[in-house]
C-alpha atoms as a PDB file:
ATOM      1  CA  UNK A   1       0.000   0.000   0.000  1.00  0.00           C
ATOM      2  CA  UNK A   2       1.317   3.616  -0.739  1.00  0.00           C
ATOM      3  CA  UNK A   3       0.081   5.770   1.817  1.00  0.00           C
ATOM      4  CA  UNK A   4      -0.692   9.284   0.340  1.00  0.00           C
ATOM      5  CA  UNK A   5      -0.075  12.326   3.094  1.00  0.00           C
ATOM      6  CA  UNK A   6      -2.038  15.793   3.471  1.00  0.00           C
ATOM      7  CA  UNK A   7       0.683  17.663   2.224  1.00  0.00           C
ATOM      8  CA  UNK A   8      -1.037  20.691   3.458  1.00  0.00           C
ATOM      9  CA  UNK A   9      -3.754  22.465   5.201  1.00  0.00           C
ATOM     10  CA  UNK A  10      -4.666  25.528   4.173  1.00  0.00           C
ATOM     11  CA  UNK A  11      -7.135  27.392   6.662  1.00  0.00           C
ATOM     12  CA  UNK A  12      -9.016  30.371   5.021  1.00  0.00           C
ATOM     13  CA  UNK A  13     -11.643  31.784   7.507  1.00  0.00           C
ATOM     14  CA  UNK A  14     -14.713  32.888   5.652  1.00  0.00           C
ATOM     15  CA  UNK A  15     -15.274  36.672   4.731  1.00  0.00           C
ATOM     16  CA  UNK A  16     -18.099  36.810   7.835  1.00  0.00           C
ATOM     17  CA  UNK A  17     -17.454  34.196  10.508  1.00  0.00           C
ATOM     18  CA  UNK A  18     -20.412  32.680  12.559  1.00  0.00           C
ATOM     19  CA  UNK A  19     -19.798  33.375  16.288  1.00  0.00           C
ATOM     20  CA  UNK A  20     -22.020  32.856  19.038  1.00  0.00           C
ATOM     21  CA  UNK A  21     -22.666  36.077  20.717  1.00  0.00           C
ATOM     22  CA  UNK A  22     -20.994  36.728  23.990  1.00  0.00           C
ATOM     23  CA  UNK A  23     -24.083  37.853  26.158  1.00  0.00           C
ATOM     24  CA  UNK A  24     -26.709  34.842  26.532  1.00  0.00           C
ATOM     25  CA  UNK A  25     -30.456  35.348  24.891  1.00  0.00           C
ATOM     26  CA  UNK A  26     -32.737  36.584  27.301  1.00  0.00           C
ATOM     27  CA  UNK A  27     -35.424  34.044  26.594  1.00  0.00           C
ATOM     28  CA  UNK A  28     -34.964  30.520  26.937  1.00  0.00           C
ATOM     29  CA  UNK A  29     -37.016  29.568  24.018  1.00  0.00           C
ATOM     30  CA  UNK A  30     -34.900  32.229  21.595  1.00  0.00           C
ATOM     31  CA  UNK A  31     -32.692  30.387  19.810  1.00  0.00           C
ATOM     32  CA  UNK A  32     -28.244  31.189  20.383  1.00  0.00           C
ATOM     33  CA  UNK A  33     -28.065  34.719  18.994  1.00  0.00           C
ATOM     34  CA  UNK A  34     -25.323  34.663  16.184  1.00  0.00           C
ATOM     35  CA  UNK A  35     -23.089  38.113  15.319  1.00  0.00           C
ATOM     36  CA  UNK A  36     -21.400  38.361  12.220  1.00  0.00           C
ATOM     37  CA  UNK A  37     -17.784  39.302  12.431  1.00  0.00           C
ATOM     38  CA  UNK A  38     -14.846  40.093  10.176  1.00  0.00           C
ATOM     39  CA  UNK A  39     -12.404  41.298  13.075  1.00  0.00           C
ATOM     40  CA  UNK A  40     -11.188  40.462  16.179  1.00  0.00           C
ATOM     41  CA  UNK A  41     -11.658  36.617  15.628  1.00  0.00           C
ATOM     42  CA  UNK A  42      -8.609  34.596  16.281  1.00  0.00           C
ATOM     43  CA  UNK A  43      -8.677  31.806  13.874  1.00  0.00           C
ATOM     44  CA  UNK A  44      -8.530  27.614  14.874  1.00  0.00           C
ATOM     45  CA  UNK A  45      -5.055  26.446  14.670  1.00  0.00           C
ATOM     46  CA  UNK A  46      -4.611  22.527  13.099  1.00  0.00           C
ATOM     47  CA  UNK A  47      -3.204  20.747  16.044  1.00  0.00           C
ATOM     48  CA  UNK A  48      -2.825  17.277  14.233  1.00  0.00           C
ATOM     49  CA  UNK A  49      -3.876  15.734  11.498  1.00  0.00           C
ATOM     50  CA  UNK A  50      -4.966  12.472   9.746  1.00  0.00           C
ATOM     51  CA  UNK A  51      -2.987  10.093   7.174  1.00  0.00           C
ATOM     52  CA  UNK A  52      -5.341   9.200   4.233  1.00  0.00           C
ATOM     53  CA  UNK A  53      -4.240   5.576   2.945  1.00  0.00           C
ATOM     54  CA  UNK A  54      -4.703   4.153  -0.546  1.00  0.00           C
ATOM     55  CA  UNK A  55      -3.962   0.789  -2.398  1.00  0.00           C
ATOM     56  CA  UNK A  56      -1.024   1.946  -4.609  1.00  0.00           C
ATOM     57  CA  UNK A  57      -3.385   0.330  -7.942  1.00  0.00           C
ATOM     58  CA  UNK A  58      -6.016   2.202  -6.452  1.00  0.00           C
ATOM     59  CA  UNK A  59      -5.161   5.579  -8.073  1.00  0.00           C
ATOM     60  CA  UNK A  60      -1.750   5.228 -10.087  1.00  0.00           C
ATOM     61  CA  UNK A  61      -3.437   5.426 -13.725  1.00  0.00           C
ATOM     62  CA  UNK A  62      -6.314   8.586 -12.044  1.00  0.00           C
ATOM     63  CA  UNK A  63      -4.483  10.379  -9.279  1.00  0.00           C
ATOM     64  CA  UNK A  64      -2.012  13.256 -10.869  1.00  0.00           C
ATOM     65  CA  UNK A  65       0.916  13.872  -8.383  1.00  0.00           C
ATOM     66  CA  UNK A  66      -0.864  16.668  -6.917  1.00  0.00           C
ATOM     67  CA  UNK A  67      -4.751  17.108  -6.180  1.00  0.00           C
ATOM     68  CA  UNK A  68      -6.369  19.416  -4.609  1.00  0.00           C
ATOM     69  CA  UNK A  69      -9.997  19.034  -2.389  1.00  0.00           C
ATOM     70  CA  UNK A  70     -11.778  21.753  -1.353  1.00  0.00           C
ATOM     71  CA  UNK A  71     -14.194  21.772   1.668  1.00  0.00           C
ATOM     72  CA  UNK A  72     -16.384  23.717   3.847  1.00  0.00           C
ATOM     73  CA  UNK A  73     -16.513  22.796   7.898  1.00  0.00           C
ATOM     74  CA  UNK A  74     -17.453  23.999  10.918  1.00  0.00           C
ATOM     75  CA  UNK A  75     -14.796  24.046  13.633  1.00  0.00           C
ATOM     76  CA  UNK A  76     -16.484  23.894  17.288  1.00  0.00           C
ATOM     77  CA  UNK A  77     -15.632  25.463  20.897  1.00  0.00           C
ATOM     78  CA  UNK A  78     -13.743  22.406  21.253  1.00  0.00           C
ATOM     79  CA  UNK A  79     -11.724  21.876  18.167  1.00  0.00           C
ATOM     80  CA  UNK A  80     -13.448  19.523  16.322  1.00  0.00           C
ATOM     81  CA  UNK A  81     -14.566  19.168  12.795  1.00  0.00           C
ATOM     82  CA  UNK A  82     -17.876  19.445  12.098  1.00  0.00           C
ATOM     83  CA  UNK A  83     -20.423  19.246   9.082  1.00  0.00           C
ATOM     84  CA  UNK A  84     -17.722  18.525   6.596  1.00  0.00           C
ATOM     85  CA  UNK A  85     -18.920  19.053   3.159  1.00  0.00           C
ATOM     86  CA  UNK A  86     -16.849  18.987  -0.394  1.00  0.00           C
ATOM     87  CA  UNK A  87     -16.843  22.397  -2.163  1.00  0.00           C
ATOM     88  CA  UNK A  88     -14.108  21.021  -5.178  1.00  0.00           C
ATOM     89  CA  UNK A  89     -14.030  17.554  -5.643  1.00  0.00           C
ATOM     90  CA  UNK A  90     -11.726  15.011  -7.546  1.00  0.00           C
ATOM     91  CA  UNK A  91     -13.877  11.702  -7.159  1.00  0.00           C
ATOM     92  CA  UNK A  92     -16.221  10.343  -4.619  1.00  0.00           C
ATOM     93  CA  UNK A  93     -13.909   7.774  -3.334  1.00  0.00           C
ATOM     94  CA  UNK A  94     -11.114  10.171  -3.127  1.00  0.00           C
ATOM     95  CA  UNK A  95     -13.622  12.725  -1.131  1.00  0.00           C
ATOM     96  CA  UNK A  96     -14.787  10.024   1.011  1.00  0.00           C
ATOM     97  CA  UNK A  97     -11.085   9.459   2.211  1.00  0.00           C
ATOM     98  CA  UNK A  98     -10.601  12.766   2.558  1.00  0.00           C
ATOM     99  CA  UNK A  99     -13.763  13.812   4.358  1.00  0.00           C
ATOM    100  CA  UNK A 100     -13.428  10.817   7.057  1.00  0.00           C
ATOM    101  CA  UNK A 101     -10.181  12.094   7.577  1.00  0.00           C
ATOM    102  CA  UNK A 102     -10.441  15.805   8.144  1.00  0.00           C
ATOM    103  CA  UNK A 103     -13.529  14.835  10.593  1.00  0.00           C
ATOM    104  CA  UNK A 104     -10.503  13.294  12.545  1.00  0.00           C
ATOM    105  CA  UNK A 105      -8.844  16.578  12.859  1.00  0.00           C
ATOM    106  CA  UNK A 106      -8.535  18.088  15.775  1.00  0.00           C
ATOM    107  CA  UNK A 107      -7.807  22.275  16.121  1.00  0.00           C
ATOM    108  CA  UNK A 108      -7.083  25.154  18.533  1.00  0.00           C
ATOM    109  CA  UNK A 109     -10.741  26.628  18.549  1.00  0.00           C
ATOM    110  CA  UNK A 110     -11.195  29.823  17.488  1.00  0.00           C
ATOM    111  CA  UNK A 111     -11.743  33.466  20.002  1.00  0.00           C
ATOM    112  CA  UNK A 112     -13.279  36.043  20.337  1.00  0.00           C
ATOM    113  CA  UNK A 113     -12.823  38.547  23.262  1.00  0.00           C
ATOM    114  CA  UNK A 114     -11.123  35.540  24.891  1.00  0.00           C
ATOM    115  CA  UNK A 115     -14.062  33.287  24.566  1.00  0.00           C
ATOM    116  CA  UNK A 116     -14.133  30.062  22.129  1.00  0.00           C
ATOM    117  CA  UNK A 117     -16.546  30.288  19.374  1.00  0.00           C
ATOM    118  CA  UNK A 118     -17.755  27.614  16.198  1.00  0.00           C
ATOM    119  CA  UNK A 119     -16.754  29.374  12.999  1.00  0.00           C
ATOM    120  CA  UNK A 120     -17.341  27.788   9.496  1.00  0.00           C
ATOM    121  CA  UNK A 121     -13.882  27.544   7.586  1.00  0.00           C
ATOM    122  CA  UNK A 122     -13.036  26.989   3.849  1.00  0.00           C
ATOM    123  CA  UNK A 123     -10.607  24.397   4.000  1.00  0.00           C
ATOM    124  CA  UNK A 124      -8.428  23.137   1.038  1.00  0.00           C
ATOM    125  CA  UNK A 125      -6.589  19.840   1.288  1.00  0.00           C
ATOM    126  CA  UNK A 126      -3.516  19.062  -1.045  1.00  0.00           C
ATOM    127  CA  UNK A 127      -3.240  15.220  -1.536  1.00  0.00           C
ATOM    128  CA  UNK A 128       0.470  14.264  -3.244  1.00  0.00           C
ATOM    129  CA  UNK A 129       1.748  10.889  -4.033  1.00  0.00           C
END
C-alpha cells in the first residue's frame, strides 16, 4: 500500500465568521443569537492531522501527483470538525477518504474577546503521491 499524506492544510476563515454572541439570549425559548464578524476573531489552529491511505493500484493510472480538495466545515468550541462538506471535488472515493479524515482533525478553537466560538472555515486539502 502507498500511503498518500495531506501535504497541506490551508485554513481560510470565511469573509463573515459565525460566532455565538458573547451575552446569553434573554429568553430561553430564543434560539443562540449569532453576530457576524470580520475582526477580532482569532482563527482555529490545526493541532494534528490524519494520514489518508490508498492501495497503490487504487489511483496510479487517475491520481495526478498533486490534487487538490476543497471543503467547507465547521470548527467547534472544542476543536473539532464538524459538518464537513466537499466544495471542489476530484472523485467520490477520493472525497470520502478525505472527508473521514479531516472529521478526525482536531484544532485550537477559534476566540473572540477571549471566549471560544464555532466558525465555518473553507478548507483546502492538497493530496500528493
Amino acid at each position: 500500500m502507498r500511503r498518500i499524506l495531506i501535504a497541506s492544510v490551508l485554513l481560510a476563515p470565511l469573509a463573515t465568521t459565525a460566532a455565538f454572541a458573547s451575552s446569553p439570549a434573554t429568553d430561553a425559548n430564543t434560539p443562540a443569537q449569532v453576530t457576524h464578524v470580520s475582526t477580532g476573531v482569532i482563527a482555529p489552529k490545526l493541532l494534528n492531522e490524519s494520514t489518508i491511505v490508498i492501495p497503490q493500484d487504487a489511483y496510479d493510472s487517475v491520481l495526478p501527483r498533486q490534487v487538490e480538495i476543497g471543503l467547507n466545515l465547521n470548527v467547534d468550541e472544542n476543536g473539532n470538525a464538524q459538518n464537513v462538506q466537499i466544495a471542489k471535488s476530484f472523485n467520490n472515493d477520493l472525497d470520502a477518504r478525505v472527508v473521514a479524515a479531516v472529521q478526525k482533525f482536531h484544532f485550537r478553537p477559534a476566540s473572540l474577546d477571549n471566549q471560544k466560538i464555532p466558525v465555518e472555515l473553507k478548507l483546502t486539502v492538497v493530496v500528493q503521491r
